[in-house]
C-alpha atoms as a PDB file:
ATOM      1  CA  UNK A   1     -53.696 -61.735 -22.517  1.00  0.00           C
ATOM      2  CA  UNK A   2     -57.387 -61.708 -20.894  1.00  0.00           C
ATOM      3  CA  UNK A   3     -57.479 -62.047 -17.378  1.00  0.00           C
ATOM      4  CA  UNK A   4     -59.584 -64.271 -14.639  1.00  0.00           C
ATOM      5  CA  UNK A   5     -61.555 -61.279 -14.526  1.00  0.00           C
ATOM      6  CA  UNK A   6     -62.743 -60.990 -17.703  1.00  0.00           C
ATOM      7  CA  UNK A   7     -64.172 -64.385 -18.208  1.00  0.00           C
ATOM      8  CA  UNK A   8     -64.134 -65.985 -15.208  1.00  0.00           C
ATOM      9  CA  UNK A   9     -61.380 -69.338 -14.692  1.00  0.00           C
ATOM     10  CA  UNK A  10     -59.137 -70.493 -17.286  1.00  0.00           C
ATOM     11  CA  UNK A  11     -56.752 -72.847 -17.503  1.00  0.00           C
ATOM     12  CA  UNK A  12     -54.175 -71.162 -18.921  1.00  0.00           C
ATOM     13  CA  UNK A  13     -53.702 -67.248 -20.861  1.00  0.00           C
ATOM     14  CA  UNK A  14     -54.829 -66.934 -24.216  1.00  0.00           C
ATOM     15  CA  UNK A  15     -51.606 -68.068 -26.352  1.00  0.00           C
ATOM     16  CA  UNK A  16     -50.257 -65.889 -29.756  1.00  0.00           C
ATOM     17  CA  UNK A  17     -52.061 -66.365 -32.634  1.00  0.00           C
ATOM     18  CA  UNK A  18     -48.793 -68.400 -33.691  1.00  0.00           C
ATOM     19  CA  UNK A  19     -48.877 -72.119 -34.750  1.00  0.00           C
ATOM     20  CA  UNK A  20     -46.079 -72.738 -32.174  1.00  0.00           C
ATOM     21  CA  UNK A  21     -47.609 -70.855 -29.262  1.00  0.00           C
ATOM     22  CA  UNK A  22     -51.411 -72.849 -30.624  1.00  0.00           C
ATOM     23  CA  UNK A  23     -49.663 -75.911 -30.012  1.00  0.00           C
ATOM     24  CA  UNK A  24     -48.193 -75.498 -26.637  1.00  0.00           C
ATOM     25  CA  UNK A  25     -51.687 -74.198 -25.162  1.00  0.00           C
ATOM     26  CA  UNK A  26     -53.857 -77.221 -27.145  1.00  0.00           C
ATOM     27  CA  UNK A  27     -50.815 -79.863 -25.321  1.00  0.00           C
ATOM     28  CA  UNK A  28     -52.191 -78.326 -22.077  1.00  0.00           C
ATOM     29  CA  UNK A  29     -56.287 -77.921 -22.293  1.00  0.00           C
ATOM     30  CA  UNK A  30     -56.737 -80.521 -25.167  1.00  0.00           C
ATOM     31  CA  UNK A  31     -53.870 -83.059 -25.842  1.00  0.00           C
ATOM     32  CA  UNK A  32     -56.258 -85.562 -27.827  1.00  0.00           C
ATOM     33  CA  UNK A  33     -56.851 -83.281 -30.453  1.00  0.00           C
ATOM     34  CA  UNK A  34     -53.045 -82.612 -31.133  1.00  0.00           C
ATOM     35  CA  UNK A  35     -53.162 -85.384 -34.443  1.00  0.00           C
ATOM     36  CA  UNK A  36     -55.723 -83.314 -35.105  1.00  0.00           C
ATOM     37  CA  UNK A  37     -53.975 -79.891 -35.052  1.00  0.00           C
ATOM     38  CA  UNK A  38     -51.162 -81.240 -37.159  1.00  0.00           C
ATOM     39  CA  UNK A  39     -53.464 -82.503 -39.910  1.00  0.00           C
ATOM     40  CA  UNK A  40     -55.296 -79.411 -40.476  1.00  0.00           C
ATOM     41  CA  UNK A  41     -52.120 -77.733 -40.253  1.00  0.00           C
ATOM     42  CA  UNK A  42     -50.835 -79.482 -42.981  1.00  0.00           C
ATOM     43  CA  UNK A  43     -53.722 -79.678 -45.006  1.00  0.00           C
ATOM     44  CA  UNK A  44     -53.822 -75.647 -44.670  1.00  0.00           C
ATOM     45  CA  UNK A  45     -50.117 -75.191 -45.432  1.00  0.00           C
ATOM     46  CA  UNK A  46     -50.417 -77.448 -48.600  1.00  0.00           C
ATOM     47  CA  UNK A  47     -53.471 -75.303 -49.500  1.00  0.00           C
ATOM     48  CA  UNK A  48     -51.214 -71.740 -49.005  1.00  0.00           C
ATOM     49  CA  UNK A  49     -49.097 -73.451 -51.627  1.00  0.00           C
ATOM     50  CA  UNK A  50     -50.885 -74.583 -53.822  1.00  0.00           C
ATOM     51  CA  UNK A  51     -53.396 -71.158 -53.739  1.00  0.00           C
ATOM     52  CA  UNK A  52     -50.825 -68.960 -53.099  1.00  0.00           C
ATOM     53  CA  UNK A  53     -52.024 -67.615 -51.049  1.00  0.00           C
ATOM     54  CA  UNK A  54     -51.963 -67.238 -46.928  1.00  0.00           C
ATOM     55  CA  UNK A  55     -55.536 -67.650 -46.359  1.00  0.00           C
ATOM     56  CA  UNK A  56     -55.746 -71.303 -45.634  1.00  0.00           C
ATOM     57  CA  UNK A  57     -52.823 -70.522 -42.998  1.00  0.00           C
ATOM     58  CA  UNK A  58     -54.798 -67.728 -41.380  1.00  0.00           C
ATOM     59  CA  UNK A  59     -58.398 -69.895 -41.413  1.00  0.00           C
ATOM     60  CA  UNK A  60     -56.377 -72.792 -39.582  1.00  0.00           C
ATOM     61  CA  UNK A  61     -55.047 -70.173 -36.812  1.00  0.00           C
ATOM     62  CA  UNK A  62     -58.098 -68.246 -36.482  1.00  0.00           C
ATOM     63  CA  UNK A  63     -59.628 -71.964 -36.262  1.00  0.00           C
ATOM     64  CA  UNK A  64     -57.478 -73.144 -33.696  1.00  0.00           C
ATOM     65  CA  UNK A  65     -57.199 -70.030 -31.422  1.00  0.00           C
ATOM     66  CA  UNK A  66     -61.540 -70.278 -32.202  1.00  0.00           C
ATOM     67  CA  UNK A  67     -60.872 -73.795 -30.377  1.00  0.00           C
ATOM     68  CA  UNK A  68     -58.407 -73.132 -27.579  1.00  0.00           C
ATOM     69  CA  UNK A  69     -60.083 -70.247 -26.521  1.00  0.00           C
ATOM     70  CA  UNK A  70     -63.282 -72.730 -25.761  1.00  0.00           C
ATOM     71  CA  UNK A  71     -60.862 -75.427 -24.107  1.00  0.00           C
ATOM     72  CA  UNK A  72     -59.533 -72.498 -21.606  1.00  0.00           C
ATOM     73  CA  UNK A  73     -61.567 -71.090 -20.347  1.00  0.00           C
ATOM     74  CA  UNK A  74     -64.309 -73.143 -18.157  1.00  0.00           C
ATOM     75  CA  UNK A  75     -67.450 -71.018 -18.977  1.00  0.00           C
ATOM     76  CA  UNK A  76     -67.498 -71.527 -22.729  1.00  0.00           C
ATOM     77  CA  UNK A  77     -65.921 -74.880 -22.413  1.00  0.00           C
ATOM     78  CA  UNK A  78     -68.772 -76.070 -20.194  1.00  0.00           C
ATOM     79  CA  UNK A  79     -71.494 -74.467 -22.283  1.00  0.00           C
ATOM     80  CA  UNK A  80     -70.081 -76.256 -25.384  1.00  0.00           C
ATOM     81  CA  UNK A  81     -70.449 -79.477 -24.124  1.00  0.00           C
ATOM     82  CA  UNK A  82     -73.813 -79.262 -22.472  1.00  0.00           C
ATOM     83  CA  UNK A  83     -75.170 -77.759 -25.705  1.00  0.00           C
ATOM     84  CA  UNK A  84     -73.571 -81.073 -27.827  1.00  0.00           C
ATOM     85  CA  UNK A  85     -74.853 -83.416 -25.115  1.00  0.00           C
ATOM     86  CA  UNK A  86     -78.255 -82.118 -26.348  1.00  0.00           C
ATOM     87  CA  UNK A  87     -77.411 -81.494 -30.252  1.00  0.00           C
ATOM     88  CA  UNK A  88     -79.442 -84.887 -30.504  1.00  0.00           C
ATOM     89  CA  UNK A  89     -82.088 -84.584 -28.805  1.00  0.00           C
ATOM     90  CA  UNK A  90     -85.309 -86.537 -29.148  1.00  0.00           C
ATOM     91  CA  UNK A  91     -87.182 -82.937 -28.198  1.00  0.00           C
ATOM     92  CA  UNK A  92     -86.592 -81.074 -31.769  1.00  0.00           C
ATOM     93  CA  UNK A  93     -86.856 -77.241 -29.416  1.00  0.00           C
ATOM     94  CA  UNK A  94     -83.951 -78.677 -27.032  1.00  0.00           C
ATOM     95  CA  UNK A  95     -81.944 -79.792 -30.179  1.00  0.00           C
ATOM     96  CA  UNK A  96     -82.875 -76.325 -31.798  1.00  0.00           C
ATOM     97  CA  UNK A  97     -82.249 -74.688 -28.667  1.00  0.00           C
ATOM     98  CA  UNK A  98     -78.706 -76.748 -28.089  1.00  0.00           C
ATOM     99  CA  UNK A  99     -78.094 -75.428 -31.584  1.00  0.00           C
ATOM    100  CA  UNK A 100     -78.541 -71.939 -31.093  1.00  0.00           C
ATOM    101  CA  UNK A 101     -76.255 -72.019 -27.818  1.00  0.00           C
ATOM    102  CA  UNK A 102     -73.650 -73.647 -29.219  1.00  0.00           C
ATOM    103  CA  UNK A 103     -73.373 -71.525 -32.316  1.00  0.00           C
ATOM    104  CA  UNK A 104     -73.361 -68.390 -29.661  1.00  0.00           C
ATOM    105  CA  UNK A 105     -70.217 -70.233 -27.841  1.00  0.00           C
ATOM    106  CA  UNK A 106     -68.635 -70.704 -31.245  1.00  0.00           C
ATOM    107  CA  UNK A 107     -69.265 -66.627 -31.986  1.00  0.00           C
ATOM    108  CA  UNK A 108     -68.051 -65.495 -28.413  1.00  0.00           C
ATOM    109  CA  UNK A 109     -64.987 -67.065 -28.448  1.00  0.00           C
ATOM    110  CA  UNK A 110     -63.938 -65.990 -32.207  1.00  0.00           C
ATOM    111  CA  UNK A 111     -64.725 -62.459 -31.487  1.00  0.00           C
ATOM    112  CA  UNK A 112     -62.362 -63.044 -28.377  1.00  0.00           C
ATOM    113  CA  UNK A 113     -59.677 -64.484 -30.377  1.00  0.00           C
ATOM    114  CA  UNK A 114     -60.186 -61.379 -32.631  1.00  0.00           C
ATOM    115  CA  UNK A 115     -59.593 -58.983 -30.386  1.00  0.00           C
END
């Protein structure tokens, strides 16, 4: 678990890297995206199976925790949407820039879910 001190506020602790424990945390910081959740899921389980193979299965966790870990905490969560706000951009260095950021949110908070 990470603590207010390491990152600043959060929402909630960082859940298991289980799809279970994923679920419960994405019902609390992101509840829209819980159709979502369940169709990658699937998609990734039918993948396992048809692979056989668990990679699919670990992608989709590493994916989701990826996400979650974005939606807690309010740092990375507010960086991510400020640098999509400006993705578009009329001003091709402010897209380019918004680009950059958000790729550096997208890195910080997998190497977080990675321990």
């Amino acid at each position: 678990m990470s603590t207010l001190a390491d990152h600043g506020r959060e929402l909630i602790p960082r859940p298991e890297q289980t799809p279970d424990a994923l679920r419960t945390a994405l019902a609390v910081v992101a509840p829209g995206r819980l159709e979502e959740m369940q169709a990658t899921k699937d998609d990734a389980f039918a993948k396992a199976v048809e692979w056989q193979s668990l990679s699919p299965v670990q992608s989709w966790v590493l994916l989701w925790a990826r996400d979650i870990e974005i939606a807690r905490r309010l740092d990375l969560s507010s960086r991510f949407e400020y640098a999509q706000s400006k993705l578009e951009d009329e001003d091709p260095a402010i897209a380019r820039d918004a680009l950059r950021e958000l790729s550096a949110v997208l890195d910080e908070a997998m190497k977080a879910v990675r321990g």
